[in-house]
Protein backbone atom coordinates (compact mmCIF):
# COMPACT_ATOMS: atom_id res chain seq x y z
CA UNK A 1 0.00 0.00 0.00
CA UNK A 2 1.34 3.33 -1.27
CA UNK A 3 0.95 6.11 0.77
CA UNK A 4 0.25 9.79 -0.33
CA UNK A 5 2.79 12.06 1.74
CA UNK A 6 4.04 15.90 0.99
CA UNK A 7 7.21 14.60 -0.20
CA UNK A 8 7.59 13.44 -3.32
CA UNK A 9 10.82 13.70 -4.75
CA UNK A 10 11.16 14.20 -8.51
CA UNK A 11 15.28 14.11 -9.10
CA UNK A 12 16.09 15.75 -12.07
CA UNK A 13 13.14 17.68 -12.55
CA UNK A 14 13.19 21.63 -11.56
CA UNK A 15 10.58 24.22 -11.23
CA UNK A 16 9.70 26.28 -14.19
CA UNK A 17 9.52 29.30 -12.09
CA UNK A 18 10.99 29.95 -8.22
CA UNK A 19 8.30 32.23 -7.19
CA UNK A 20 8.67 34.32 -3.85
CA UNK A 21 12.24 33.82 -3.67
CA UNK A 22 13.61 37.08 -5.18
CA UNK A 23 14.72 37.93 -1.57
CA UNK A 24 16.44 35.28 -1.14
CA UNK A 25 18.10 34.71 -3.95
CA UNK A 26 19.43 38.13 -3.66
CA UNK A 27 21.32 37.36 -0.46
CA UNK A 28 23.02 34.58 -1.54
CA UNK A 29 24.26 36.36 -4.40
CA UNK A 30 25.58 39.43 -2.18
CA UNK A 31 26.67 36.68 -0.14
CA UNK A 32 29.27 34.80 -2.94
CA UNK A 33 30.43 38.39 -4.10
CA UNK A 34 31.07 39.11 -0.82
CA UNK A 35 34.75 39.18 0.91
CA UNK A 36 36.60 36.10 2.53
CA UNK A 37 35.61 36.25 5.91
CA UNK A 38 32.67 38.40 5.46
CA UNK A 39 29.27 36.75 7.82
CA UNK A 40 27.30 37.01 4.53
CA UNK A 41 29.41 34.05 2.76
CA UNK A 42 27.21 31.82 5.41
CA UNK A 43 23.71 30.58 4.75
CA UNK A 44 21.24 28.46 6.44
CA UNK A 45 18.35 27.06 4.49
CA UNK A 46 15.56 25.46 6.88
CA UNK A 47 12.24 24.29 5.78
CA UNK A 48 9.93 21.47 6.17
CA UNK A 49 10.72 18.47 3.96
CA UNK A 50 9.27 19.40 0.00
CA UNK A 51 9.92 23.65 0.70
CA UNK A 52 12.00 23.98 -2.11
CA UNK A 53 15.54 23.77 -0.09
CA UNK A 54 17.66 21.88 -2.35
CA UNK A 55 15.77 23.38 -5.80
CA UNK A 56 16.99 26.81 -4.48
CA UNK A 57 20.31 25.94 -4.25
């Protein structure tokens, strides 16, 4: 018996759109240009299993 969760992985497949992540994905890019050293190099990405985590990065 199969049973329907929130998770369903679909590796290889990504999102046509990434929609309410402009924020974001602005950070992490100050973040790489950013200095050696620099506190914005660092991020932490926390979600419930199926957010989006890993098809953000």
């Amino acid at each position: 018996m199969v049973e329907d969760t929130i998770f369903s992985p679909a590796f290889g497949n990504r999102p046509s759109y990434l929609l309410g992540r402009e924020a974001v994905l602005r950070d992490f890019e100050r973040g790489l240009q950013a200095r050696p050293g620099s506190r914005e190099r660092a991020s932490v990405l926390l979600g419930q299993r199926g957010s989006g985590k890993t098809v953000l990065l």
